[in-house]
Structure formats: structure tokens, C-alpha cells
N, C-alpha and C. Protein backbone atom coordinates (compact mmCIF):
# COMPACT_ATOMS: atom_id res chain seq x y z
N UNK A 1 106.85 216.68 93.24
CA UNK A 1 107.14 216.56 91.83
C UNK A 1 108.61 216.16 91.69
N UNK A 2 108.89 215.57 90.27
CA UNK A 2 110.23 214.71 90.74
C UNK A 2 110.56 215.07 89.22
N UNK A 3 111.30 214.84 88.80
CA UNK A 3 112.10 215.51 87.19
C UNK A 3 113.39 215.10 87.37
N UNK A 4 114.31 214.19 86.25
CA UNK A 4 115.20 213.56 85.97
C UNK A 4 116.06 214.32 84.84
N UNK A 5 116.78 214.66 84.97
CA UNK A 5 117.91 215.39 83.79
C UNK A 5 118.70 214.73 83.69
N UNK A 6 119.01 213.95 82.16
CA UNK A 6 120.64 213.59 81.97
C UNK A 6 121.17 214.65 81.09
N UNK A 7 122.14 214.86 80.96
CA UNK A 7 122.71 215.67 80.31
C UNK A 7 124.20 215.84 80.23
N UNK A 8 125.11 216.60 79.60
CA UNK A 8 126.52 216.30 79.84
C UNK A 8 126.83 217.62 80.39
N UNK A 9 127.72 217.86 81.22
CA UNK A 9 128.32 218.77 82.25
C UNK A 9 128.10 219.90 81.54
N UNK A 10 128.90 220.18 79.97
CA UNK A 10 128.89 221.10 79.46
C UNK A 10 127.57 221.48 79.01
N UNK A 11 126.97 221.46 78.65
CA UNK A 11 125.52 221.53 78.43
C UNK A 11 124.61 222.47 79.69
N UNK A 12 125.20 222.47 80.98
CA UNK A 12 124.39 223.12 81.78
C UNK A 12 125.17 224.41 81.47
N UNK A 13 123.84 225.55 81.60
CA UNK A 13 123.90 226.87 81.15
C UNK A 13 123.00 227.36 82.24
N UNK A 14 122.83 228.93 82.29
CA UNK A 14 122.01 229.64 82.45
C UNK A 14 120.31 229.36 82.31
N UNK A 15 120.51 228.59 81.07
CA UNK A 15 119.01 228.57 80.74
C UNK A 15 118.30 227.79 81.35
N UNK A 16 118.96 226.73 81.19
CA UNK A 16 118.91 225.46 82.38
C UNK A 16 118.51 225.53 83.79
N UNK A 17 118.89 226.52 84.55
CA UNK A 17 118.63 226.85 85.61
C UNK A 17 117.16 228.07 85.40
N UNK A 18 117.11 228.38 84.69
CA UNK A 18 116.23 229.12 84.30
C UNK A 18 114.91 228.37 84.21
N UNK A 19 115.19 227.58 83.16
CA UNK A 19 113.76 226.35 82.97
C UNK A 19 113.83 225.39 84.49
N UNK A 20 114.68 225.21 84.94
CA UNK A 20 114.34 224.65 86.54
C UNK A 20 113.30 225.92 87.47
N UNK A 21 114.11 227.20 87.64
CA UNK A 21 113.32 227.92 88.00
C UNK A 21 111.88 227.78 87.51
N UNK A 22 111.33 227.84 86.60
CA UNK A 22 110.16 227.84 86.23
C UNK A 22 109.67 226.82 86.27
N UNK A 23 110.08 225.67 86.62
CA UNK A 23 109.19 224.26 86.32
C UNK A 23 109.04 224.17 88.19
N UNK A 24 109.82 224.92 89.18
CA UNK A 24 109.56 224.79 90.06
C UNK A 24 109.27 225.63 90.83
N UNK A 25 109.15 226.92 90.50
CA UNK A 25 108.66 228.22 91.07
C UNK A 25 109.52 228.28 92.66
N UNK A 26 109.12 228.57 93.51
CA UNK A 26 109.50 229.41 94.15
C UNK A 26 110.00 228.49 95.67
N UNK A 27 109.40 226.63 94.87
CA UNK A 27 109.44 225.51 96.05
C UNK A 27 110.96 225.61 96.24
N UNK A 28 111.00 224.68 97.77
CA UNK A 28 112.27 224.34 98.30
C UNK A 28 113.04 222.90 97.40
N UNK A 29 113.99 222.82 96.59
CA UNK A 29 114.29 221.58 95.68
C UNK A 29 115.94 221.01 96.50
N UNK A 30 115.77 219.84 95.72
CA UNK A 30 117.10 219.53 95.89
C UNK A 30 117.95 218.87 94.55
N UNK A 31 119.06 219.24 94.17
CA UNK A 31 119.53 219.05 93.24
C UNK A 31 120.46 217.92 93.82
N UNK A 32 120.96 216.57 93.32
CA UNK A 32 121.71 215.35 93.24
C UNK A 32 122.93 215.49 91.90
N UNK A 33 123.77 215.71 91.67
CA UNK A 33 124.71 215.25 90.56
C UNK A 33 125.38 213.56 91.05
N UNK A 34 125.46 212.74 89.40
CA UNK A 34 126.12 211.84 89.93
C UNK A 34 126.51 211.82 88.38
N UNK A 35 127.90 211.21 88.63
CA UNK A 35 128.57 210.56 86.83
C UNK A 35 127.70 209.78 86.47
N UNK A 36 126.97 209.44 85.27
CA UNK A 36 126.42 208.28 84.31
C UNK A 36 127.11 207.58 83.74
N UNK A 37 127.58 206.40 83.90
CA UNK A 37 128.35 205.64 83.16
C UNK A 37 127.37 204.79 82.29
N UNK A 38 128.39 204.97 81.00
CA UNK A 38 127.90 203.70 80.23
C UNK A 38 127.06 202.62 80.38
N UNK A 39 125.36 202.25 80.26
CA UNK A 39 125.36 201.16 80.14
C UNK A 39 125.99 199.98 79.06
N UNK A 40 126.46 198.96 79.64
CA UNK A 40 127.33 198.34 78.72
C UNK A 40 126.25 197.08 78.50
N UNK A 41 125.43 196.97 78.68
CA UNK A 41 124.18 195.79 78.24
C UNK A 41 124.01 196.22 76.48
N UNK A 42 124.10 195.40 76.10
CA UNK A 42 123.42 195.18 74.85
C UNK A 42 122.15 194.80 74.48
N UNK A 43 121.89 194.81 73.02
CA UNK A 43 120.29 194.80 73.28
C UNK A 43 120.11 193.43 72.59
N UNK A 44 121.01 192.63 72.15
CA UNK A 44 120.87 190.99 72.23
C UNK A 44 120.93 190.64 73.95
N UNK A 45 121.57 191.26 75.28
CA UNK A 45 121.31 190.56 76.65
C UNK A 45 120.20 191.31 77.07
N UNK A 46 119.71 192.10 76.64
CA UNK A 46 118.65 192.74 77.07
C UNK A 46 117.25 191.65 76.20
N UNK A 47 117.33 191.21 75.31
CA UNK A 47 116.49 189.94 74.58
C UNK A 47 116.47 188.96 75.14
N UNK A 48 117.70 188.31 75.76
CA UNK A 48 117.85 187.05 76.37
C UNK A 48 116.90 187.26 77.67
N UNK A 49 117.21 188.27 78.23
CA UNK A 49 117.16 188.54 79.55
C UNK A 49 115.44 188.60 79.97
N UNK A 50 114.41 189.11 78.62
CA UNK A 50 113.34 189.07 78.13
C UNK A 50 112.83 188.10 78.34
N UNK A 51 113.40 187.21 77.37
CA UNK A 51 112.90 185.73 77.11
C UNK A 51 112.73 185.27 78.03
N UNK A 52 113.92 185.16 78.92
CA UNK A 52 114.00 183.92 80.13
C UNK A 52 113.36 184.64 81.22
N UNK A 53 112.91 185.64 81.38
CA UNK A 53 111.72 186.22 81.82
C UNK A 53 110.13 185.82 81.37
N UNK A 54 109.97 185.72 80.17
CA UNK A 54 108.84 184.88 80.46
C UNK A 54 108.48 183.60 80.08
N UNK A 55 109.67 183.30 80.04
CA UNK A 55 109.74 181.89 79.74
C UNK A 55 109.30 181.50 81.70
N UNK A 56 110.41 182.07 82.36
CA UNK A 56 109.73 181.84 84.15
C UNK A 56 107.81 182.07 84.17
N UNK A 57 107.60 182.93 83.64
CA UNK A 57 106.21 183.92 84.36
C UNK A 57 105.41 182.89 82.80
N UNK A 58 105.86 181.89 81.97
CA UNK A 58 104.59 181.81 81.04
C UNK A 58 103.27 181.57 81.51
N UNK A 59 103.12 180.73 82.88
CA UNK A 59 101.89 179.65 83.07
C UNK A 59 100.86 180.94 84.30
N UNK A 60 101.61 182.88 84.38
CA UNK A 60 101.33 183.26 84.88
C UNK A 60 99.67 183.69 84.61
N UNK A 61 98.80 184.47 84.96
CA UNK A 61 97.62 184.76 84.70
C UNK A 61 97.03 185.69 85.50
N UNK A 62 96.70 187.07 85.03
CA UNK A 62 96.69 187.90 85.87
C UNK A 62 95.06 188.36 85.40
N UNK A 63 94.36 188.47 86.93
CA UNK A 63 92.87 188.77 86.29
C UNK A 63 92.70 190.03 85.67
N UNK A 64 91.49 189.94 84.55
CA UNK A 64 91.31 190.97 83.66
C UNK A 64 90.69 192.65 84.69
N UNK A 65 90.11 191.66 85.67
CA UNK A 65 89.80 192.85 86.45
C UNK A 65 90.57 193.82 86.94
N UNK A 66 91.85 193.22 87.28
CA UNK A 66 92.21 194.17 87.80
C UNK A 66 93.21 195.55 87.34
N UNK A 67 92.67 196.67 87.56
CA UNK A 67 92.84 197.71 87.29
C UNK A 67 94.74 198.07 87.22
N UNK A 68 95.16 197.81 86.25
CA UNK A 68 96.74 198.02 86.59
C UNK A 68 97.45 199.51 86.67
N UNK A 69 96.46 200.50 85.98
CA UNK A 69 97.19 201.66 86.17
C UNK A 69 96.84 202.48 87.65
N UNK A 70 95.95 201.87 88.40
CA UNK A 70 95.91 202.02 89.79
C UNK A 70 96.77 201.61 90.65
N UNK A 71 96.95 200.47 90.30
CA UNK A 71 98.53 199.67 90.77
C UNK A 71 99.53 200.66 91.17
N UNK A 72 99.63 201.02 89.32
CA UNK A 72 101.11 201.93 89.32
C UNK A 72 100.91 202.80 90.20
N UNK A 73 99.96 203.98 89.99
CA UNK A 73 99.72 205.22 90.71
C UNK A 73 99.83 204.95 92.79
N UNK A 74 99.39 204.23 92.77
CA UNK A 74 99.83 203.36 94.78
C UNK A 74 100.59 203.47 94.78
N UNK A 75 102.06 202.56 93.65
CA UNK A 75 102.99 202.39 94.10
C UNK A 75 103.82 203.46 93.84
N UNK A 76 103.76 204.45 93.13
CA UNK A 76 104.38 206.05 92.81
C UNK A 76 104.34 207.10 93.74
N UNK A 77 103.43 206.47 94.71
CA UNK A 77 103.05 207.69 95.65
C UNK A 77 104.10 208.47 96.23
């Protein structure tokens, strides 16, 4: 099981560790800290960036058959 927290430094409390405790009982975990910086993308280059995305993939065609949320779940493993 895998669980993502952003949050700001001050914000971690007691409780916090508390609701970790419980969401993971009694397993062996590992905790990662890293700074989050700013994304500085905007959401006009995040549009462009869209576009010319399928502007590449228009002439793409993906069969109806196939099952895509199986896909995902393979590749999550």
C-alpha cells in the first residue's frame, strides 16, 4: 500500500502520526521527506502542451476492445 502526503512542515502533529498509525497498523513503513517546490507551469503551458500532444497522436486509434483499466492495474503492480 502506498499513500502520498503533501502538507506543510507545520501541520505535522500528533494526530498525523496517529492516522498513519492506523491506516497502517502494525506493518513495517517507510517514511521519505522531500521540499516541494513550486510548480511554476501555468495552466496556459499546460494547454499548449495538451494541444501539441494531440495534435502528434491525432491519426492515433486505439481498439475499442481493449480493456484499459486492466492496462492500468499491470502497470501499478
Amino acid at each position: 500500500m502506498q499513500h502520498t502526503f503533501q502538507l506543510r512542515a507545520s501541520n505535522l502533529t500528533p494526530g498525523f502520526l496517529d492516522k498513519l498509525r492506523k491506516l497502517f497498523g502494525d506493518k513495517e513503513i517507510k517514511v521519505v521527506v522531500e521540499d516541494v517546490k513550486p510548480d511554476g507551469t501555468s495552466q496556459q503551458d499546460l494547454y499548449l502542451s495538451l494541444m501539441a500532444l494531440r495534435e502528434e497522436f491525432k491519426d492515433l486509434k486505439v481498439d475499442p476492445s481493449i480493456d484499459i483499466s486492466k492496462l492500468a492495474d499491470e502497470v501499478n503492480l
